[in-house]
PDB file of N, CA and C in Angstrom:
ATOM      1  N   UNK A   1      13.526 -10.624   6.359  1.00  0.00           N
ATOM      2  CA  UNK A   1      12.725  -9.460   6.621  1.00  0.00           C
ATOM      3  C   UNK A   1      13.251  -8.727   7.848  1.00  0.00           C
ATOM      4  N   UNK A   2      12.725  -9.376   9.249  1.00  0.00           N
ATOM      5  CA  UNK A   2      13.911  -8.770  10.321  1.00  0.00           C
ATOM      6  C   UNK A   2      13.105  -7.232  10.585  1.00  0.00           C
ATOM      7  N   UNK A   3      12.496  -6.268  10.370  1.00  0.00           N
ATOM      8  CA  UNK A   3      11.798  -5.126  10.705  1.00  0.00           C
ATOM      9  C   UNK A   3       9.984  -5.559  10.854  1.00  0.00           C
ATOM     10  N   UNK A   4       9.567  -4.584  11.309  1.00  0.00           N
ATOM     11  CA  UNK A   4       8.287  -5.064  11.703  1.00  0.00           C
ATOM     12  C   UNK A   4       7.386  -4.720  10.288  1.00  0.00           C
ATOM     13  N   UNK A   5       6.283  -5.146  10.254  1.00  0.00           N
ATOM     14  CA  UNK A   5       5.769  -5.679   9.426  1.00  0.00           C
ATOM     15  C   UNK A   5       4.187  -4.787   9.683  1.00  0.00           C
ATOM     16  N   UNK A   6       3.615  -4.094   8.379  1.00  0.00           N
ATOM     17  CA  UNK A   6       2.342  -3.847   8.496  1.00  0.00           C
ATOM     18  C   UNK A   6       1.535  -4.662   7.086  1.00  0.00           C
ATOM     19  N   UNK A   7       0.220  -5.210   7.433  1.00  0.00           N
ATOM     20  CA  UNK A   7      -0.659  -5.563   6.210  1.00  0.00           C
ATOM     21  C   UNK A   7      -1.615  -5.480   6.275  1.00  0.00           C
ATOM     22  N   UNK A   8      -2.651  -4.644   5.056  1.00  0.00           N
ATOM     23  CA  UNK A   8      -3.837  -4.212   5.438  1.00  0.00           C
ATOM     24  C   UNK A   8      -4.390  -4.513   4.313  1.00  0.00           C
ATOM     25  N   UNK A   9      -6.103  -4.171   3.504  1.00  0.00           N
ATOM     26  CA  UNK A   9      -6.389  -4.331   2.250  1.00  0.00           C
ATOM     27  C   UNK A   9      -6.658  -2.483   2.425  1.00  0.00           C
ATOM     28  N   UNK A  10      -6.577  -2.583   0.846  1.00  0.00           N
ATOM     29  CA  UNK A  10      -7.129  -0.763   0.553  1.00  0.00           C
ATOM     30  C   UNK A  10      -7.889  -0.830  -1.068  1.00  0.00           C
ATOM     31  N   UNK A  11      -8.436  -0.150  -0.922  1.00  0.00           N
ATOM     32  CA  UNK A  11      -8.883  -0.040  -2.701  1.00  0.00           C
ATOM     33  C   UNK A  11      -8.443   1.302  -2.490  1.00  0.00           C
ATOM     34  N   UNK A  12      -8.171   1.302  -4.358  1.00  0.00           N
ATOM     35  CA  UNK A  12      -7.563   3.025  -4.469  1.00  0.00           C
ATOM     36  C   UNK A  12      -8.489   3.510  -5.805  1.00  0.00           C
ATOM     37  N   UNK A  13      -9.731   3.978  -5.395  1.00  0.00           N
ATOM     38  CA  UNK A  13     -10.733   4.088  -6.604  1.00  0.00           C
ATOM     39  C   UNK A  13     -10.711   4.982  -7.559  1.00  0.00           C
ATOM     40  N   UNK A  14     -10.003   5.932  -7.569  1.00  0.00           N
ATOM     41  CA  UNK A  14      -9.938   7.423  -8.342  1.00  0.00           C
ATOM     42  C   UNK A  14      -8.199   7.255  -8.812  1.00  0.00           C
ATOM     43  N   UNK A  15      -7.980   7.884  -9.877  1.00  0.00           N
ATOM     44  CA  UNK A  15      -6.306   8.561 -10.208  1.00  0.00           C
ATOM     45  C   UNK A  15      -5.846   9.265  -9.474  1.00  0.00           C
ATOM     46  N   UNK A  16      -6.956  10.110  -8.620  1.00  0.00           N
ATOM     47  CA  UNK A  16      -6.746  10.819  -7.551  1.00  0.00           C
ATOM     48  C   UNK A  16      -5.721   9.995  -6.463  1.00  0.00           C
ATOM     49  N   UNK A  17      -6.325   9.472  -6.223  1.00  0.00           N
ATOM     50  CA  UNK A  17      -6.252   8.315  -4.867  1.00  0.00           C
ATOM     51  C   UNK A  17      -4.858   7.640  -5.328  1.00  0.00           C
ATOM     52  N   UNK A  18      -4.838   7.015  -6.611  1.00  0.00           N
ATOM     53  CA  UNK A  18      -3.739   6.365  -7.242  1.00  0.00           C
ATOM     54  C   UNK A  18      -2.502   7.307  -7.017  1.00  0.00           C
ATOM     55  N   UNK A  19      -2.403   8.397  -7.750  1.00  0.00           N
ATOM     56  CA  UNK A  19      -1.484   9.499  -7.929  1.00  0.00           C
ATOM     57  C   UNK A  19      -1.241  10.067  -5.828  1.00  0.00           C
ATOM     58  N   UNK A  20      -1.547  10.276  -5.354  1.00  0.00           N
ATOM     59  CA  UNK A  20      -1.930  10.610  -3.828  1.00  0.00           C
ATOM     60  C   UNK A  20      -0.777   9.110  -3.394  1.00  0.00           C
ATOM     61  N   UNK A  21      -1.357   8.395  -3.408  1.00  0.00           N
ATOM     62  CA  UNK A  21      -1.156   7.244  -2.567  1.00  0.00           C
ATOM     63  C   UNK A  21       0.898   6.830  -2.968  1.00  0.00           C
ATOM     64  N   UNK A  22       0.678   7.103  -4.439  1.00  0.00           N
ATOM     65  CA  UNK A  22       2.071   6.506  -5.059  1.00  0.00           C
ATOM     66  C   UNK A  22       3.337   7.716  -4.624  1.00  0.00           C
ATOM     67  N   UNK A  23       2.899   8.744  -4.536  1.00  0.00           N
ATOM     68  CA  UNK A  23       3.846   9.462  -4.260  1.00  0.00           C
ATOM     69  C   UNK A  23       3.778   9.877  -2.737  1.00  0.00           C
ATOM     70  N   UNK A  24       2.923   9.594  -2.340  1.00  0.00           N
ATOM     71  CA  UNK A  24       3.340   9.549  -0.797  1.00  0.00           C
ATOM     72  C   UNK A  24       4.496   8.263   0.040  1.00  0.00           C
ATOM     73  N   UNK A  25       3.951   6.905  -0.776  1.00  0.00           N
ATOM     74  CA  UNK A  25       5.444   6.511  -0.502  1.00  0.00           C
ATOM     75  C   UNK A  25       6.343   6.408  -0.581  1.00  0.00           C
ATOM     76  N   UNK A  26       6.613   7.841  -1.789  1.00  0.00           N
ATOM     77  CA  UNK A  26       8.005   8.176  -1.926  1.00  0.00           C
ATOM     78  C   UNK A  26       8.838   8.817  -0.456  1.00  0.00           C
ATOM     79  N   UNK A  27       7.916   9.005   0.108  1.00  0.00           N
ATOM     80  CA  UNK A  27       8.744   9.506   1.233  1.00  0.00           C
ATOM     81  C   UNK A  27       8.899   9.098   2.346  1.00  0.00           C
ATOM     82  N   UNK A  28       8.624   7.769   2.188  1.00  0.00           N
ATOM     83  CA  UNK A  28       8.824   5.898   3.130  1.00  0.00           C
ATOM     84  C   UNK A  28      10.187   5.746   2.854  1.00  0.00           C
ATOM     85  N   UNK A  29      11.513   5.698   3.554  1.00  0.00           N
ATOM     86  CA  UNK A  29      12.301   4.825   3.191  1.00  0.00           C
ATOM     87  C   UNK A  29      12.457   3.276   3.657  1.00  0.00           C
ATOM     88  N   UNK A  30      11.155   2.565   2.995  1.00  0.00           N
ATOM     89  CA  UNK A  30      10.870   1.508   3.350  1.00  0.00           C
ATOM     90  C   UNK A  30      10.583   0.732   2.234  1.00  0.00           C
ATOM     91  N   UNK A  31      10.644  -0.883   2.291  1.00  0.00           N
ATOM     92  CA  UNK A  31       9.760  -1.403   1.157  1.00  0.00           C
ATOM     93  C   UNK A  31       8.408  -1.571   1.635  1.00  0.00           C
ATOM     94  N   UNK A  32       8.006  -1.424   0.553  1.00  0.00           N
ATOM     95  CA  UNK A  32       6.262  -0.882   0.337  1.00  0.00           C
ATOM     96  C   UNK A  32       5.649  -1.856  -1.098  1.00  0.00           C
ATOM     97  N   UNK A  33       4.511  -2.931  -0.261  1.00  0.00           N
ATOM     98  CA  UNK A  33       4.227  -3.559  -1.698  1.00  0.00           C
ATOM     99  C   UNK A  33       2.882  -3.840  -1.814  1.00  0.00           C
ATOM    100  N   UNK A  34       2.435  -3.814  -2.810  1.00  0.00           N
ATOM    101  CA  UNK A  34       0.983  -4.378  -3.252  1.00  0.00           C
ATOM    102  C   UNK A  34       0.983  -5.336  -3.436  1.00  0.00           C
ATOM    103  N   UNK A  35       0.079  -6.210  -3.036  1.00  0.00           N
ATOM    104  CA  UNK A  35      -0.398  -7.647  -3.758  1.00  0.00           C
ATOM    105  C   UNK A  35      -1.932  -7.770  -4.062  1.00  0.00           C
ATOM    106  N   UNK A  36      -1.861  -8.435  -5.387  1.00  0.00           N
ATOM    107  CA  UNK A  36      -2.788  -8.918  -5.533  1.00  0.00           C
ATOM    108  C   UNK A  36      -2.997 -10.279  -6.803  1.00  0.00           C
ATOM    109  N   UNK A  37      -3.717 -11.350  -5.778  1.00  0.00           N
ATOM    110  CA  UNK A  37      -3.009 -12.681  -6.787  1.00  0.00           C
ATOM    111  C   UNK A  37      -1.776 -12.955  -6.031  1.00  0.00           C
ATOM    112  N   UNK A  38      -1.114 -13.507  -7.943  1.00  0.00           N
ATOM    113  CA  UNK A  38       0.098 -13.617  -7.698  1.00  0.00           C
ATOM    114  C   UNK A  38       1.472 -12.101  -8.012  1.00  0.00           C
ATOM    115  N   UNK A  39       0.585 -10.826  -8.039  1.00  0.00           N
ATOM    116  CA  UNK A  39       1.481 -10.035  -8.438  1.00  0.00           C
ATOM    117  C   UNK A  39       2.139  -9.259  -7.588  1.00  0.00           C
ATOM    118  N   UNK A  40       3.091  -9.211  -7.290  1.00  0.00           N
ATOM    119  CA  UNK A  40       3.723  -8.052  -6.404  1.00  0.00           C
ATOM    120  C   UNK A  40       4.131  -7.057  -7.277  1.00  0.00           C
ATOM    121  N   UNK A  41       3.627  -5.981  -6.726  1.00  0.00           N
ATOM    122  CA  UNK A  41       3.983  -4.306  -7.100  1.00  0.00           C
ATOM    123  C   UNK A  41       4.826  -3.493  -6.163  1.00  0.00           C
ATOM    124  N   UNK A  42       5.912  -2.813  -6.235  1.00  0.00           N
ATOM    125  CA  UNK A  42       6.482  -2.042  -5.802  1.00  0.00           C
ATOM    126  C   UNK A  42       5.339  -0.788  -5.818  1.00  0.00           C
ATOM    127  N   UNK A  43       5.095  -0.278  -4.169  1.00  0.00           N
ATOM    128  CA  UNK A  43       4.225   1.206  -4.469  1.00  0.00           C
ATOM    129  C   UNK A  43       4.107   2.320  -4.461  1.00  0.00           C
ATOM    130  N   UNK A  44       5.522   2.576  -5.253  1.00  0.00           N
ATOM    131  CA  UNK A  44       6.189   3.509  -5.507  1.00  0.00           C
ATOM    132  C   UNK A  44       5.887   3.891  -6.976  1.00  0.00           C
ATOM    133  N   UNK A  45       5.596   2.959  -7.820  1.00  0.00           N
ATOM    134  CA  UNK A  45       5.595   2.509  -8.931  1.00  0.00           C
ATOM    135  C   UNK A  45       4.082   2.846  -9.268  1.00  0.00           C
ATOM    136  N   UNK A  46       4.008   4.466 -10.112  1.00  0.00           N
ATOM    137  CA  UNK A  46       2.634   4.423 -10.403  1.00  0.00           C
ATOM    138  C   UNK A  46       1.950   3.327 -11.588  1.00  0.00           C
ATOM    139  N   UNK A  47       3.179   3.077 -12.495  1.00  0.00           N
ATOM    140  CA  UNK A  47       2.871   2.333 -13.862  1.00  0.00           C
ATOM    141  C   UNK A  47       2.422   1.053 -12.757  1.00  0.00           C
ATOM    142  N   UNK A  48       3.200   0.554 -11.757  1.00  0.00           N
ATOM    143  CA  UNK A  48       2.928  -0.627 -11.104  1.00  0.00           C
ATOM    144  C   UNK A  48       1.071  -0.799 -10.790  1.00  0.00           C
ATOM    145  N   UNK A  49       0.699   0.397  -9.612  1.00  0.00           N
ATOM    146  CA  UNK A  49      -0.189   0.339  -9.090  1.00  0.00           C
ATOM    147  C   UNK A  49      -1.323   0.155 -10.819  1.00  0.00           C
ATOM    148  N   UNK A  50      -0.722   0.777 -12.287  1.00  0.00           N
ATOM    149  CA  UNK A  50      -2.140   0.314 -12.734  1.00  0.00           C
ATOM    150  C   UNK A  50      -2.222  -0.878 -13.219  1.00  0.00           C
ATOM    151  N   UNK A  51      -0.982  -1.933 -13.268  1.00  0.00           N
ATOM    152  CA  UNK A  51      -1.280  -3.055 -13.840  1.00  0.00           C
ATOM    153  C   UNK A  51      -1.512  -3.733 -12.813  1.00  0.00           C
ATOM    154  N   UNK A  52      -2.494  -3.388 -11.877  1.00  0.00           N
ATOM    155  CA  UNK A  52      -3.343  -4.026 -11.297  1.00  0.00           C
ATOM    156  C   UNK A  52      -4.791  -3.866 -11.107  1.00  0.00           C
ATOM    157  N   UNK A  53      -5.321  -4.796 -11.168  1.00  0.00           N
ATOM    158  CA  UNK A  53      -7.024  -4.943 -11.263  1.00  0.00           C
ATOM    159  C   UNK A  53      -7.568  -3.728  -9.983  1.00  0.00           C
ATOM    160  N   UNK A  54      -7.685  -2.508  -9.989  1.00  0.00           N
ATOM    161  CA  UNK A  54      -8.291  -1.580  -9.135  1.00  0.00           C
ATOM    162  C   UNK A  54      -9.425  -1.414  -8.874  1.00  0.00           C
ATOM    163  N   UNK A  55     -10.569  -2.662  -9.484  1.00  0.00           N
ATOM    164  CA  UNK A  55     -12.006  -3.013  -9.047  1.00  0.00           C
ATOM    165  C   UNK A  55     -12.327  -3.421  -8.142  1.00  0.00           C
ATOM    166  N   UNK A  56     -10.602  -4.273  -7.523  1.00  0.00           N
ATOM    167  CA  UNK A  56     -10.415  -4.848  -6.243  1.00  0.00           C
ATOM    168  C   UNK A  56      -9.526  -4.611  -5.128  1.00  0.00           C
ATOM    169  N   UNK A  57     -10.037  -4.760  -4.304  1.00  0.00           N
ATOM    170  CA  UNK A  57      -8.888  -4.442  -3.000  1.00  0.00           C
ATOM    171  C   UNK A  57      -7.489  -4.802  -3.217  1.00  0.00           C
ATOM    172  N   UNK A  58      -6.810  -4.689  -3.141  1.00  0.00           N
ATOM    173  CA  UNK A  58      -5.329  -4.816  -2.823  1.00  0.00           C
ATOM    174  C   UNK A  58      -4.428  -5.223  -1.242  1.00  0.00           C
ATOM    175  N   UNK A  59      -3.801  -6.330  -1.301  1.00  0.00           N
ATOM    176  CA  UNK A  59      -3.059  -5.777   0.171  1.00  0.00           C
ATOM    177  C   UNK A  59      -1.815  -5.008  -0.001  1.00  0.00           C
ATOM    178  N   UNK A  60      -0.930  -4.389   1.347  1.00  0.00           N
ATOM    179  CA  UNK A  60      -0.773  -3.309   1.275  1.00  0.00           C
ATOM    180  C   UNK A  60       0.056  -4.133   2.318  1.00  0.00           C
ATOM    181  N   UNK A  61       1.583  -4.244   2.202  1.00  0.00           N
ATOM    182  CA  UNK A  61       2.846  -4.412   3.347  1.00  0.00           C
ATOM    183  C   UNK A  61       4.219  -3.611   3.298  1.00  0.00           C
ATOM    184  N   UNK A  62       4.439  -3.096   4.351  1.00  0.00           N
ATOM    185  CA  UNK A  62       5.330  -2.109   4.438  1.00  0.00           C
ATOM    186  C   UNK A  62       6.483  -2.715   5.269  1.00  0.00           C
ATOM    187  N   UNK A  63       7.839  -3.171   5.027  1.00  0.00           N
ATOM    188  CA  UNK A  63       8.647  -3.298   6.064  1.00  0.00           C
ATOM    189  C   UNK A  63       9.182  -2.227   6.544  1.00  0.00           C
ATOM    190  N   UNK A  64       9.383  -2.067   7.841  1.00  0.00           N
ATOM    191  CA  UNK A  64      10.444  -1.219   8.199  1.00  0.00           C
ATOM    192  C   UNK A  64      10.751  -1.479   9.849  1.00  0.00           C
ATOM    193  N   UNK A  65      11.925  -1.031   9.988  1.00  0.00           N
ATOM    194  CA  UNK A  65      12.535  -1.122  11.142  1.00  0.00           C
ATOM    195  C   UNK A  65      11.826  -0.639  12.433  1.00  0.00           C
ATOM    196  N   UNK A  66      11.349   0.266  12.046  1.00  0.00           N
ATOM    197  CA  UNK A  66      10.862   1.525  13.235  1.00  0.00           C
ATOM    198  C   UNK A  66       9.537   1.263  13.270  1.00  0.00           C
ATOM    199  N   UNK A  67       9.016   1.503  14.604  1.00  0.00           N
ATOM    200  CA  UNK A  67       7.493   1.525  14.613  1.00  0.00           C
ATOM    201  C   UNK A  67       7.150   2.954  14.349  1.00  0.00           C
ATOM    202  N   UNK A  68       7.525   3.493  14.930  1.00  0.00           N
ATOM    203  CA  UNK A  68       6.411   5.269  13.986  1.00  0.00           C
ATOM    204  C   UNK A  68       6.819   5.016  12.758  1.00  0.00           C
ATOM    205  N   UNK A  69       7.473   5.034  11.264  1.00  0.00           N
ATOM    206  CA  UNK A  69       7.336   4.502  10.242  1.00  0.00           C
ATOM    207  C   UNK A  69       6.219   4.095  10.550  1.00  0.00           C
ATOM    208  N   UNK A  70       6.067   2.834  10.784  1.00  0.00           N
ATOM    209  CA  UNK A  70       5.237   2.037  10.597  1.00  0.00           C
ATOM    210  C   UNK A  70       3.442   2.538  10.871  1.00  0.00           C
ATOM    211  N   UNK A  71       3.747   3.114  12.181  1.00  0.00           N
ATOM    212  CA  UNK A  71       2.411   3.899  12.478  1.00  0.00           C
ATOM    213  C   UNK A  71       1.946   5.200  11.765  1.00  0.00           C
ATOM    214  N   UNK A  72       3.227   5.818  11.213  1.00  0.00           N
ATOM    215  CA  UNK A  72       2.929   6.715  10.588  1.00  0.00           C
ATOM    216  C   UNK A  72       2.202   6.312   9.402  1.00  0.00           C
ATOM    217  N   UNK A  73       2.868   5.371   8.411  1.00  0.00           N
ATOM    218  CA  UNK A  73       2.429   4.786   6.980  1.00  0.00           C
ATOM    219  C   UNK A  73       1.114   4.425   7.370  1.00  0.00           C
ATOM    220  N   UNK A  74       0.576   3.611   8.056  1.00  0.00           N
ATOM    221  CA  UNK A  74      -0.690   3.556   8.562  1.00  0.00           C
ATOM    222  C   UNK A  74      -1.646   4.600   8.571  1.00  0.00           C
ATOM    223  N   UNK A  75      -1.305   5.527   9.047  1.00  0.00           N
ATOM    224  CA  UNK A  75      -2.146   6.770   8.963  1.00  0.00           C
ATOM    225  C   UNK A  75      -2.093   7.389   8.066  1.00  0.00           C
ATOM    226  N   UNK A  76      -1.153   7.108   6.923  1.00  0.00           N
ATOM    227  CA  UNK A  76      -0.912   8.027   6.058  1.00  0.00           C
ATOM    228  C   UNK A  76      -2.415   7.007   4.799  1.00  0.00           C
ATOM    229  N   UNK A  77      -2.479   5.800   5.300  1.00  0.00           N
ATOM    230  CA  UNK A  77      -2.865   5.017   4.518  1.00  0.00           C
ATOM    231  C   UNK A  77      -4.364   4.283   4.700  1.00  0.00           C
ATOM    232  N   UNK A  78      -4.751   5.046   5.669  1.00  0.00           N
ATOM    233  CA  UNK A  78      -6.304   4.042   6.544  1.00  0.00           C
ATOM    234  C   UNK A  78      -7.117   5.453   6.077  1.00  0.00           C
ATOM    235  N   UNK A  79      -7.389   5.577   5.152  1.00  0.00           N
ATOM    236  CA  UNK A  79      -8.124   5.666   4.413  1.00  0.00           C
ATOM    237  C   UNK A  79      -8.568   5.423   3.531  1.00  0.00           C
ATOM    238  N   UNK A  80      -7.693   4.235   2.959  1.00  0.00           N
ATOM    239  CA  UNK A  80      -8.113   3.450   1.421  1.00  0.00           C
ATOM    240  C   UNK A  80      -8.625   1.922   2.149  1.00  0.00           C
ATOM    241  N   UNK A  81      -8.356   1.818   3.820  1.00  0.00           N
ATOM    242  CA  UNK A  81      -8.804   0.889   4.568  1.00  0.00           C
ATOM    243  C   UNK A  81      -9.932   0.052   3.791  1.00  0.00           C
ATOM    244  N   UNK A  82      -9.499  -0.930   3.859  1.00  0.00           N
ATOM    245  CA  UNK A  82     -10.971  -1.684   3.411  1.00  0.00           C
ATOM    246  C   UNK A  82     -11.119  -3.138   4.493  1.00  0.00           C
ATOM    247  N   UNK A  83     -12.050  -3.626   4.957  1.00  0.00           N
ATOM    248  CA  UNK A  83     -12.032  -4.408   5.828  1.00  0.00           C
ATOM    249  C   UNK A  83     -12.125  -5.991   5.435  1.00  0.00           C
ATOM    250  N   UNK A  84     -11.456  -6.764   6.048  1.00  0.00           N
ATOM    251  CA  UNK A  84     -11.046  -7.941   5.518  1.00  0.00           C
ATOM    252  C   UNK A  84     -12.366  -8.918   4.962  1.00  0.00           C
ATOM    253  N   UNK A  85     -13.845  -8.470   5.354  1.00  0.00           N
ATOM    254  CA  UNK A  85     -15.152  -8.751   4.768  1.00  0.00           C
ATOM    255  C   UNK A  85     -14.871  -8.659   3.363  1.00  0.00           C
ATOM    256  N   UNK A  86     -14.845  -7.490   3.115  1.00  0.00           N
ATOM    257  CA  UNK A  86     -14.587  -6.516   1.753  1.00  0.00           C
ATOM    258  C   UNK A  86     -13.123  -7.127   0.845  1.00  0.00           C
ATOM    259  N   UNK A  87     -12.304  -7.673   1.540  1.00  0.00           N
ATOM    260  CA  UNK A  87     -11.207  -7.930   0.270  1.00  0.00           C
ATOM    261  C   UNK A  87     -11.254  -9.401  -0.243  1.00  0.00           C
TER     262      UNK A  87
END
């Protein structure tokens, strides 16, 4: 891995939110992944984000080198925030 590391939970409740969320990390040049279970999703990957259960939170890890990346993706993304009670 070797770059710093963000992980958060998010639910993404709408297509809205889905469609929003997937193409915004097109413009991460970072890896960007969903988990949930045992599945990892690339989240870039709108087909990805739906073969996952979206009733439930998701986590949400971004590598990258740089901290603004990193702070940026954060902000781009704390709004699907969900708090670790909740996932």
């Amino acid at each position: 891995m070797g770059g710093e590391e963000l992980k958060m939970w998010i639910r993404l409740n709408y297509i809205s939110d889905i469609k929003e969320f997937s193409e915004g990390c097109r413009f991460y040049n970072s890896l960007i992944w969903l988990k949930q279970d045992r599945q990892v999703i690339n989240g870039k990957s709108i087909m990805g984000i739906f073969a996952l259960d979206l009733n439930r939170p998701v986590e949400i890890e971004i590598e990258t080198e740089n901290k603004n990346v990193m702070d940026d993706f954060y902000s781009f993304v704390e709004k699907w925030e969900v708090k670790n009670e909740e996932a």
